[in-house]
PDB file of N, CA and C in Angstrom:
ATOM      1  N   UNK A   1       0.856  -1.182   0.000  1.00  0.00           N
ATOM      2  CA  UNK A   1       0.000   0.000   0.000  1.00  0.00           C
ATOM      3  C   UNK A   1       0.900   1.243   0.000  1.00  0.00           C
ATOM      4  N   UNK A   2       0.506   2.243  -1.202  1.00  0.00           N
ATOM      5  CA  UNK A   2       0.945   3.427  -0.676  1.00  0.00           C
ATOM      6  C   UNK A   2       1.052   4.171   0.474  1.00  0.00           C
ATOM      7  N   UNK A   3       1.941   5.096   1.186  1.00  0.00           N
ATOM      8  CA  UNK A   3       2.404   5.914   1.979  1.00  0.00           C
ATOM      9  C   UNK A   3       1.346   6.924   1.922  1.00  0.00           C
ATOM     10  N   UNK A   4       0.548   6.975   2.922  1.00  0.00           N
ATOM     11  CA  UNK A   4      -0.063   8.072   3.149  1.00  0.00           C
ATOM     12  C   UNK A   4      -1.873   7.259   2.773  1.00  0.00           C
ATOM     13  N   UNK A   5      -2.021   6.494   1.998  1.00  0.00           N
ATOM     14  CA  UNK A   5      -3.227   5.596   1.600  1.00  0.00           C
ATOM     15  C   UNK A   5      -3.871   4.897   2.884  1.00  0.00           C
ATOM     16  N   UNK A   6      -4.934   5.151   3.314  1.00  0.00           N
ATOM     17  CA  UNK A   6      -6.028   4.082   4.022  1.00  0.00           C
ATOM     18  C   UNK A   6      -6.022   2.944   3.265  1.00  0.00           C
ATOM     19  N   UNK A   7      -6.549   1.955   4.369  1.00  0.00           N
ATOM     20  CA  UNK A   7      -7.038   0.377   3.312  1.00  0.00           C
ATOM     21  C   UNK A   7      -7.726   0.434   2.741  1.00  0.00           C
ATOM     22  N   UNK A   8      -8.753   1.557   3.214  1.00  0.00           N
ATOM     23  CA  UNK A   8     -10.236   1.709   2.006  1.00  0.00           C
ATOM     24  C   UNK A   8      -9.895   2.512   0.875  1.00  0.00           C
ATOM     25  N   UNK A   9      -8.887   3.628   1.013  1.00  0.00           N
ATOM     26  CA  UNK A   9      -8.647   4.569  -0.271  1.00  0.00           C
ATOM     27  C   UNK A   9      -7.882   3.021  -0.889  1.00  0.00           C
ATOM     28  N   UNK A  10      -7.234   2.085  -0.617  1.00  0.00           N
ATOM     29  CA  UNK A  10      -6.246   0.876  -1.436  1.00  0.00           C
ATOM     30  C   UNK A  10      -7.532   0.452  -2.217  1.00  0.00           C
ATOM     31  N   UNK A  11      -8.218   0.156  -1.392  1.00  0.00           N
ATOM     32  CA  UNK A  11      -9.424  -1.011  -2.034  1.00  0.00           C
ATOM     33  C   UNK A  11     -10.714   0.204  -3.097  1.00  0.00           C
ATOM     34  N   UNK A  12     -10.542   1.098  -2.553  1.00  0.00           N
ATOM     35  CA  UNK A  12     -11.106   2.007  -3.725  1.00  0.00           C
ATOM     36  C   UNK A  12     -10.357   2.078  -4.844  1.00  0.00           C
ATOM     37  N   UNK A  13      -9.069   2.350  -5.204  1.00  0.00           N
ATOM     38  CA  UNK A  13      -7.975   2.352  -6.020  1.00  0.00           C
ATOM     39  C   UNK A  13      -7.745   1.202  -6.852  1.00  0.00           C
ATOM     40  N   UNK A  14      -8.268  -0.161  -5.798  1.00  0.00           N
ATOM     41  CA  UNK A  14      -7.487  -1.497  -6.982  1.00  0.00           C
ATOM     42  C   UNK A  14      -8.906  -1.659  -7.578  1.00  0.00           C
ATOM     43  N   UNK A  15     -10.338  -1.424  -6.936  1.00  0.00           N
ATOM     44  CA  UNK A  15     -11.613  -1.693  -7.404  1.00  0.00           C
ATOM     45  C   UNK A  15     -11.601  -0.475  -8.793  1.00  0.00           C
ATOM     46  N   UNK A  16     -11.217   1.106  -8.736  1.00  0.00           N
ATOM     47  CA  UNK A  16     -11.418   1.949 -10.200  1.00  0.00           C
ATOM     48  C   UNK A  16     -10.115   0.966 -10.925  1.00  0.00           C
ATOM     49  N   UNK A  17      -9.185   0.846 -10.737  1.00  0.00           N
ATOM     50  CA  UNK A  17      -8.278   0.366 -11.662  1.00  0.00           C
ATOM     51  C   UNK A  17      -8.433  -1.471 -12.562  1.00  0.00           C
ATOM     52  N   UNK A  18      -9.378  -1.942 -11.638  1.00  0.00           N
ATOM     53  CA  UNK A  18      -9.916  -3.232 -12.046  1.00  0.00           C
ATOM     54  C   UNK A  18     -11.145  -2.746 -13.078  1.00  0.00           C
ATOM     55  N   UNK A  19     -11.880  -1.906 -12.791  1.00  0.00           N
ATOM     56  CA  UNK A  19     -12.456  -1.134 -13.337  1.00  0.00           C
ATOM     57  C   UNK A  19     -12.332  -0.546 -15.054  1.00  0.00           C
ATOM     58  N   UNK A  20     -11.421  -0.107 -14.662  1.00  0.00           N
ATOM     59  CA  UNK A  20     -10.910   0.953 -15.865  1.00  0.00           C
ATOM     60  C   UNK A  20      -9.978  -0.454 -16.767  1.00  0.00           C
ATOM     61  N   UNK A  21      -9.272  -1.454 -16.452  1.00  0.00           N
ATOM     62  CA  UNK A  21      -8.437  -2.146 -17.339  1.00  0.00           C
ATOM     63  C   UNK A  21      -9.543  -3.291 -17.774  1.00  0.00           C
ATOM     64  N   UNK A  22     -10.168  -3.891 -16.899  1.00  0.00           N
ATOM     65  CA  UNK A  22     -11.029  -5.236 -17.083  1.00  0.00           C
ATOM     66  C   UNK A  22     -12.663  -5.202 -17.027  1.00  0.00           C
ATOM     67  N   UNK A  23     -13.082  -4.537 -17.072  1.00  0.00           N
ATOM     68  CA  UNK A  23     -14.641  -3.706 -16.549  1.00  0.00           C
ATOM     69  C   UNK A  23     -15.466  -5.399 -16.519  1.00  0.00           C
ATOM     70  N   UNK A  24     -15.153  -5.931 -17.450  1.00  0.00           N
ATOM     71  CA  UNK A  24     -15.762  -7.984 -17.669  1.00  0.00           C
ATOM     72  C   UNK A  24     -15.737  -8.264 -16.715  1.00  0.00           C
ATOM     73  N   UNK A  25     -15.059  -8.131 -15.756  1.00  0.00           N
ATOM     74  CA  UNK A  25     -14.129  -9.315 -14.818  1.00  0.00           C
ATOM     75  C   UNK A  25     -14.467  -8.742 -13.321  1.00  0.00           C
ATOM     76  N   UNK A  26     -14.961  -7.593 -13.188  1.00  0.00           N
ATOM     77  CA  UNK A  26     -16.015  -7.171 -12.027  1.00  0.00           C
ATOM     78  C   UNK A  26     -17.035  -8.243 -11.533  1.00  0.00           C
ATOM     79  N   UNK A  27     -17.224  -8.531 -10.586  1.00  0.00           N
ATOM     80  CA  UNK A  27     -18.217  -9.372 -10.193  1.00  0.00           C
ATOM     81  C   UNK A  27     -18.489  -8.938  -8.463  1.00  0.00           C
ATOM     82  N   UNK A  28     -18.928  -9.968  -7.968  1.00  0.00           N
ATOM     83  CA  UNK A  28     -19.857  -9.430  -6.792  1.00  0.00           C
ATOM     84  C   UNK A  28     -19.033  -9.198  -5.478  1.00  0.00           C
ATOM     85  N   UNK A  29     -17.476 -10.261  -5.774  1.00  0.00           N
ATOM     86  CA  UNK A  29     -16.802 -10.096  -4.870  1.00  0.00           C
ATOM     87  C   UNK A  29     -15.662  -8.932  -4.532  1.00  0.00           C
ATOM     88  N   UNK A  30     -15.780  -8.214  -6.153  1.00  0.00           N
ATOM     89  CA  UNK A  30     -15.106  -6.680  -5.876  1.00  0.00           C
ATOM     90  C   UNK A  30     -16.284  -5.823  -4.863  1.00  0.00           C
ATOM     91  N   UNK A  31     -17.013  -6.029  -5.462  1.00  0.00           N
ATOM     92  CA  UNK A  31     -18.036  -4.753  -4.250  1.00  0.00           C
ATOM     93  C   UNK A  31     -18.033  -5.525  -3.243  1.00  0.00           C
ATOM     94  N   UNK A  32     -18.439  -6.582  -2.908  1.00  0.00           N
ATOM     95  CA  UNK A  32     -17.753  -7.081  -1.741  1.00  0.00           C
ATOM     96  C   UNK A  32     -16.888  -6.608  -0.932  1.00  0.00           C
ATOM     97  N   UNK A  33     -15.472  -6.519  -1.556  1.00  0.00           N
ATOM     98  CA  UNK A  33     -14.365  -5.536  -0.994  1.00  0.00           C
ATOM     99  C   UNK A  33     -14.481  -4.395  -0.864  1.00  0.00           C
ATOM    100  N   UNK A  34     -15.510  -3.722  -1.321  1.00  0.00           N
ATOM    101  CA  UNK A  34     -15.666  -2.266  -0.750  1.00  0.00           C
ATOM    102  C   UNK A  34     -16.406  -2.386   0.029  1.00  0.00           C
ATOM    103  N   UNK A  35     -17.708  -3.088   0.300  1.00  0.00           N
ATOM    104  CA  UNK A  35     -18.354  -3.146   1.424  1.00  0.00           C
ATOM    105  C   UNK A  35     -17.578  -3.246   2.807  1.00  0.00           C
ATOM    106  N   UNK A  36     -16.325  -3.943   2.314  1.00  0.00           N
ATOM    107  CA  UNK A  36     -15.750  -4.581   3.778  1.00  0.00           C
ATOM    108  C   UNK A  36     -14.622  -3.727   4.106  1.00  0.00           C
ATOM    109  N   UNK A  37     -14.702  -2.493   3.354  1.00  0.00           N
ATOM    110  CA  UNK A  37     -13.955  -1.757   3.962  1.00  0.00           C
ATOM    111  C   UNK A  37     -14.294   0.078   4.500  1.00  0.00           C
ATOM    112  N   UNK A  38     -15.875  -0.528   4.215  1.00  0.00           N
ATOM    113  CA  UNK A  38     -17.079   0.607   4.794  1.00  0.00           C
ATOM    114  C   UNK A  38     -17.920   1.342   4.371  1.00  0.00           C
ATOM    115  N   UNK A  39     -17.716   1.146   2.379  1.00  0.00           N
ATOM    116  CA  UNK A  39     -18.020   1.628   1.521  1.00  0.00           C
ATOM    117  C   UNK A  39     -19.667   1.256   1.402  1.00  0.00           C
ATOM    118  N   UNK A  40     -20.884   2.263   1.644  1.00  0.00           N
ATOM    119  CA  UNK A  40     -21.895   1.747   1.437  1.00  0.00           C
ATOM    120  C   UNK A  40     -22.323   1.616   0.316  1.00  0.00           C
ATOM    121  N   UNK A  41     -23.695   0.950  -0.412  1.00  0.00           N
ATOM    122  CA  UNK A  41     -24.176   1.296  -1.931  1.00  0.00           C
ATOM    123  C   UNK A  41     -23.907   2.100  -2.536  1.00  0.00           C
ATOM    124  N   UNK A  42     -24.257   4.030  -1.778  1.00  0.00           N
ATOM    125  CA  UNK A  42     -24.682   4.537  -2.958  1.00  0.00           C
ATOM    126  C   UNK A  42     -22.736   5.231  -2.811  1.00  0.00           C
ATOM    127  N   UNK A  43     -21.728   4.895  -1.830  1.00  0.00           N
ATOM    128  CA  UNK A  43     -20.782   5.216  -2.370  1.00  0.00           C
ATOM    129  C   UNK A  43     -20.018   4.077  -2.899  1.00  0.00           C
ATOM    130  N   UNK A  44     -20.288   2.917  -3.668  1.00  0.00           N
ATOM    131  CA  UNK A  44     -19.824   2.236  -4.080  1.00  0.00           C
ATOM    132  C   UNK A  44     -20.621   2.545  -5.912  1.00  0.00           C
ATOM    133  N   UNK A  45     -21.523   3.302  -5.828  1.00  0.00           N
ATOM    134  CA  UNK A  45     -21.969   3.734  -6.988  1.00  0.00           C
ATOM    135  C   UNK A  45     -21.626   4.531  -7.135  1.00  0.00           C
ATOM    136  N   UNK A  46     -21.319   5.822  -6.589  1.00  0.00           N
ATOM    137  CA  UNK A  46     -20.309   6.909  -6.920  1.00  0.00           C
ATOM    138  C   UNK A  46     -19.013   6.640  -7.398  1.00  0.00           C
ATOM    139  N   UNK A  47     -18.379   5.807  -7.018  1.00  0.00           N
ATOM    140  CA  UNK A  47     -16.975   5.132  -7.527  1.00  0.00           C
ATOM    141  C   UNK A  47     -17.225   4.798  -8.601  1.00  0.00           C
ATOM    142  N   UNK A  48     -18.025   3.789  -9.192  1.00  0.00           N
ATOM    143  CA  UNK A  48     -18.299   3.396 -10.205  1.00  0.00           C
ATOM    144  C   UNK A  48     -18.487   4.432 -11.006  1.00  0.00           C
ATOM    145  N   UNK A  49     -19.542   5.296 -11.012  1.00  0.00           N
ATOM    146  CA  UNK A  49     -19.963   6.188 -11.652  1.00  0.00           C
ATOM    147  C   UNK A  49     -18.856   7.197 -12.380  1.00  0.00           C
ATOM    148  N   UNK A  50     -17.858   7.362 -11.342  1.00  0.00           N
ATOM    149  CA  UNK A  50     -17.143   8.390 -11.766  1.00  0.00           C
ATOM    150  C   UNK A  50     -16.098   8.188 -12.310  1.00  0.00           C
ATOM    151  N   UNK A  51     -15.192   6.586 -11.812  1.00  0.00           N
ATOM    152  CA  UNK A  51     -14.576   5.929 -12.513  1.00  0.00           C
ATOM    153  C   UNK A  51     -15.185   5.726 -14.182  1.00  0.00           C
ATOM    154  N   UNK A  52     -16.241   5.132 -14.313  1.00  0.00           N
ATOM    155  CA  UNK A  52     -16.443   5.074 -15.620  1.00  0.00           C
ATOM    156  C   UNK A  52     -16.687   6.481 -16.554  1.00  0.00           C
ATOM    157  N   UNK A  53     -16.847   7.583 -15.465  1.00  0.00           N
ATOM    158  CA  UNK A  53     -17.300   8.656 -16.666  1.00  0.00           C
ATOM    159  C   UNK A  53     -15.885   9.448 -17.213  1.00  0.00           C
ATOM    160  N   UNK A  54     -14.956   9.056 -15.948  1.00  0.00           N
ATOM    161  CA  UNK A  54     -13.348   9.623 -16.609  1.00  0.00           C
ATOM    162  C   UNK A  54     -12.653   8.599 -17.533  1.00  0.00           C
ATOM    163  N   UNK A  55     -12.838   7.241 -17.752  1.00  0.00           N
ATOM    164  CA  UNK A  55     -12.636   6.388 -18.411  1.00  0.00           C
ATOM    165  C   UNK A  55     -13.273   7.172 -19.904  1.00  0.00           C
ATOM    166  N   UNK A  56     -14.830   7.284 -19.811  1.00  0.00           N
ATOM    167  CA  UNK A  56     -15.840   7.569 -20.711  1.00  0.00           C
ATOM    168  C   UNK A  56     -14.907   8.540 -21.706  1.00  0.00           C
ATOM    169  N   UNK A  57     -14.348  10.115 -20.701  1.00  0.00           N
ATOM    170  CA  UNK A  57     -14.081  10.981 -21.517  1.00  0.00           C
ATOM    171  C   UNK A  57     -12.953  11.090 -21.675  1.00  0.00           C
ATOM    172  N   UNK A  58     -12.449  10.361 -21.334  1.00  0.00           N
ATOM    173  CA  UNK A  58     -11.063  10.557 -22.028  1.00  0.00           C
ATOM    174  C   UNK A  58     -10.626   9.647 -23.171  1.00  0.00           C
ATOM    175  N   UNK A  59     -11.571   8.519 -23.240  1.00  0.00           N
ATOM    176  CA  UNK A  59     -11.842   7.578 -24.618  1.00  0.00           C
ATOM    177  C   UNK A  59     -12.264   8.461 -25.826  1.00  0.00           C
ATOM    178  N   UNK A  60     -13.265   9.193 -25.256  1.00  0.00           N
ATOM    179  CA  UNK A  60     -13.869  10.203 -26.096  1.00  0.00           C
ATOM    180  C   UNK A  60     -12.537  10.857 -26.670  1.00  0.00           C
ATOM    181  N   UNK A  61     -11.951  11.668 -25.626  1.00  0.00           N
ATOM    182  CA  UNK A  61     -11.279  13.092 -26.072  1.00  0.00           C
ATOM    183  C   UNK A  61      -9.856  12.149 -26.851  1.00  0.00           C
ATOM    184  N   UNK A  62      -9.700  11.159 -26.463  1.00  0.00           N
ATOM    185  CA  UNK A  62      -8.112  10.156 -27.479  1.00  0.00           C
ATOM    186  C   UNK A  62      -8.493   9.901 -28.717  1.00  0.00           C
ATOM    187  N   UNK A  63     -10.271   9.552 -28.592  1.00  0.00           N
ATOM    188  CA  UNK A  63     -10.463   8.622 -29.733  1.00  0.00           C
ATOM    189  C   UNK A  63     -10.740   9.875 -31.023  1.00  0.00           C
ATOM    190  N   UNK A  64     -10.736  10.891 -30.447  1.00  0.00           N
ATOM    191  CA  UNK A  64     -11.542  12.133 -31.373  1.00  0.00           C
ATOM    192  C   UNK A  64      -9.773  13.174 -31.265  1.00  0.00           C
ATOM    193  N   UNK A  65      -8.726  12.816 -30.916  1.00  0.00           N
ATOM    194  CA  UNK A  65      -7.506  13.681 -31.210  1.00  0.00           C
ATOM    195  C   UNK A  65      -7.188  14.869 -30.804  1.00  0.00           C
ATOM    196  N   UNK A  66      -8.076  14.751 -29.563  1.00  0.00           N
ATOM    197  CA  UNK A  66      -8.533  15.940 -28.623  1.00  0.00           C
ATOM    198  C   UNK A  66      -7.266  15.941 -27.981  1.00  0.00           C
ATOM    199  N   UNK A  67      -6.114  17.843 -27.995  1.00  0.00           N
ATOM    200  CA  UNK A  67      -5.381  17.894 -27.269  1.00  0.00           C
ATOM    201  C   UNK A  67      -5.383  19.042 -26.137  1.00  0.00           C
ATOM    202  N   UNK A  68      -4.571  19.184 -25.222  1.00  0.00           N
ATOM    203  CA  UNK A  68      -4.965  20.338 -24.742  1.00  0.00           C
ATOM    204  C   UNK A  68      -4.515  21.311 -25.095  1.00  0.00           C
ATOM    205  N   UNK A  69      -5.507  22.448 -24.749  1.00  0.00           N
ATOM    206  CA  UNK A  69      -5.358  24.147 -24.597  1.00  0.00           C
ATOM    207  C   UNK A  69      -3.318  24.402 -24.787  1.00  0.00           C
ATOM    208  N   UNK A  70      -2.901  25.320 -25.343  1.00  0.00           N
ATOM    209  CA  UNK A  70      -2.068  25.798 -25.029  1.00  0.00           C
ATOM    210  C   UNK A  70      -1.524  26.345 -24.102  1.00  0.00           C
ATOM    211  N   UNK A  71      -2.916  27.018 -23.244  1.00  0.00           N
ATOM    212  CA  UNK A  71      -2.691  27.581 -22.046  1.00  0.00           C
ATOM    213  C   UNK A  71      -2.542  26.907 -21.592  1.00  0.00           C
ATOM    214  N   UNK A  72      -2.634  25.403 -20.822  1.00  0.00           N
ATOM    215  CA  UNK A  72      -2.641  24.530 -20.160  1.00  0.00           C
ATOM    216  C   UNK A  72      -1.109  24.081 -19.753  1.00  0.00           C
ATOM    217  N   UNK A  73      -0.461  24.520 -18.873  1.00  0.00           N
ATOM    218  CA  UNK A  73       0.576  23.805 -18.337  1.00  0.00           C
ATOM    219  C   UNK A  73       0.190  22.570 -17.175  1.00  0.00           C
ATOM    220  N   UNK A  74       1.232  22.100 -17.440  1.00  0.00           N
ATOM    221  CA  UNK A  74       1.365  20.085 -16.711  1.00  0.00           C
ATOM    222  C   UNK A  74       0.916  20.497 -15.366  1.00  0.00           C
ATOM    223  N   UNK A  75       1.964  21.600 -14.618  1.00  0.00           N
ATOM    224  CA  UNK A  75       2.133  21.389 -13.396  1.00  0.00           C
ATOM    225  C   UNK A  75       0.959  21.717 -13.304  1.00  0.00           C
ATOM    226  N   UNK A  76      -0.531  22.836 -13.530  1.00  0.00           N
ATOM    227  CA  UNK A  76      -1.654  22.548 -13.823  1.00  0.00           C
ATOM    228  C   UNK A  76      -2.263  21.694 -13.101  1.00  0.00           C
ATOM    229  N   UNK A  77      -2.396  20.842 -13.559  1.00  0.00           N
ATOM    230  CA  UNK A  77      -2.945  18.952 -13.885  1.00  0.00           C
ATOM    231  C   UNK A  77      -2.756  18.642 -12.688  1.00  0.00           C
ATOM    232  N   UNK A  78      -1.476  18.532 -11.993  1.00  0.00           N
ATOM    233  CA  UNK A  78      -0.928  17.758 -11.045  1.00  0.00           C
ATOM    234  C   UNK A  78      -1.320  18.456  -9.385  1.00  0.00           C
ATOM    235  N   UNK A  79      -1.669  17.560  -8.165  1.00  0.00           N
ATOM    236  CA  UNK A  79      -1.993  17.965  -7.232  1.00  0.00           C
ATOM    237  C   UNK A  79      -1.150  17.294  -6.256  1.00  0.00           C
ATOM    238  N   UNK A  80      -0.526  18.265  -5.296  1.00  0.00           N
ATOM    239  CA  UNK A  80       0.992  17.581  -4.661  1.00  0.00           C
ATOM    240  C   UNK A  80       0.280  16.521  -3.751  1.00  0.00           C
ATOM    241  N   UNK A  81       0.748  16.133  -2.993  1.00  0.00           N
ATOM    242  CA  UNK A  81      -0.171  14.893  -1.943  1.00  0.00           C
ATOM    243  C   UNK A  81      -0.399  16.152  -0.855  1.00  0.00           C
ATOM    244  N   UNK A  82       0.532  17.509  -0.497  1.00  0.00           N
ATOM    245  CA  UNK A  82       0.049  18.375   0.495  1.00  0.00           C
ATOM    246  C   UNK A  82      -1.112  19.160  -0.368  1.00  0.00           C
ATOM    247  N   UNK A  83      -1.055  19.788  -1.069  1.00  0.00           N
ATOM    248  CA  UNK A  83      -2.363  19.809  -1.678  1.00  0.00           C
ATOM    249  C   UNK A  83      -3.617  19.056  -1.104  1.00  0.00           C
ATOM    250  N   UNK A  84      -3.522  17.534  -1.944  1.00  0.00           N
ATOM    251  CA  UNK A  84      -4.610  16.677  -1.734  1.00  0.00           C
ATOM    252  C   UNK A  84      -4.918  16.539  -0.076  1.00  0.00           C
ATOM    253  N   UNK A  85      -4.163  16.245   0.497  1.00  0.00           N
ATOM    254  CA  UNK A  85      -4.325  15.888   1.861  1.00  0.00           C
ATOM    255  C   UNK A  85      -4.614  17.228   2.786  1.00  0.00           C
ATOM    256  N   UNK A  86      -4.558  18.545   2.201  1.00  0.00           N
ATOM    257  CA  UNK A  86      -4.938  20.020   2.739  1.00  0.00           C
ATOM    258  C   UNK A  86      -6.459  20.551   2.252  1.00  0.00           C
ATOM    259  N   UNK A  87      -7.369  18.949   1.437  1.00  0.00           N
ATOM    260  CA  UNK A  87      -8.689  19.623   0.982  1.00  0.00           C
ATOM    261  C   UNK A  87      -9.938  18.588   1.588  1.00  0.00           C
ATOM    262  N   UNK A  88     -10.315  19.514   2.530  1.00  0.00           N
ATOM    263  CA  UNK A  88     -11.515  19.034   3.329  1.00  0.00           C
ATOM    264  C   UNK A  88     -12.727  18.759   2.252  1.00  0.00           C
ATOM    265  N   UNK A  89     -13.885  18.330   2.955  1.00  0.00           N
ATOM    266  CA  UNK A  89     -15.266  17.783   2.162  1.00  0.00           C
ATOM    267  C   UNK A  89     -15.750  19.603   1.834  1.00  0.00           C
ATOM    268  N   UNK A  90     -15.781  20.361   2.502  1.00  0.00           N
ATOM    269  CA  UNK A  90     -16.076  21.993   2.511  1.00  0.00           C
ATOM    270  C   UNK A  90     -15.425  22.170   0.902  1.00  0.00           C
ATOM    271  N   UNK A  91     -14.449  21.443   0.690  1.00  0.00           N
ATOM    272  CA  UNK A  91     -14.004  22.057  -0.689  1.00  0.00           C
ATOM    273  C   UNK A  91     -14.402  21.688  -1.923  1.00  0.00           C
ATOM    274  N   UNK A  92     -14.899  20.378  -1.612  1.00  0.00           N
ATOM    275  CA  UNK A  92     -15.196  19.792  -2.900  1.00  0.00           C
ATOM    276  C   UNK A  92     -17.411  20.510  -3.168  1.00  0.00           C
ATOM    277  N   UNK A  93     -17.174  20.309  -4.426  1.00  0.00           N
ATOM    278  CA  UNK A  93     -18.503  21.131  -4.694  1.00  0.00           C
ATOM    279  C   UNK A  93     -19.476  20.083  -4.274  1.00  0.00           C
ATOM    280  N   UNK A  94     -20.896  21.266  -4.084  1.00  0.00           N
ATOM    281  CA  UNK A  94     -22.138  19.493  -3.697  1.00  0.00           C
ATOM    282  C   UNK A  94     -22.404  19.120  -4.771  1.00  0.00           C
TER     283      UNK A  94
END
């Protein structure tokens, strides 16, 4: 497990990435593993949900030669782990 990762952020992480490479091969005992690590329904449908819709658009934006903005620099994109770990639920939108 990553440095700084809960068991549930692990098991959220290997469930989008099982997700995103094998989507077939999902079955009852991956949600299983999120259940058992506290994850209820409707946030085990949020995972899903959102996992598949960044999968969704970025299939979209590869498959269509979509690049970015010029304005767009990398460092941009990237969020340090003090960053991530400095943003409460207050920050994220409802």
């Amino acid at each position: 497990m990553a440095p700084g990762l809960t068991a549930a952020d692990a098991a959220m992480l290997t469930y989008a990435v099982r997700l995103t490479t094998s989507p077939n091969a999902i079955d009852a005992d991956d949600v299983q593993a999120l259940r058992d690590h506290g994850f209820d329904d409707t946030a085990i449908h949020d995972i899903a949900h959102v996992t598949s819709y960044y999968n969704y658009v970025n299939r979209m934006a590869d498959g269509l030669g979509v690049e970015l903005e010029d304005s767009w620099d990398e460092a941009d994109l990237l969020l340090s782990r003090a960053e991530f770990e400095g943003r409460t639920k207050s920050d994220t939108p409802a």
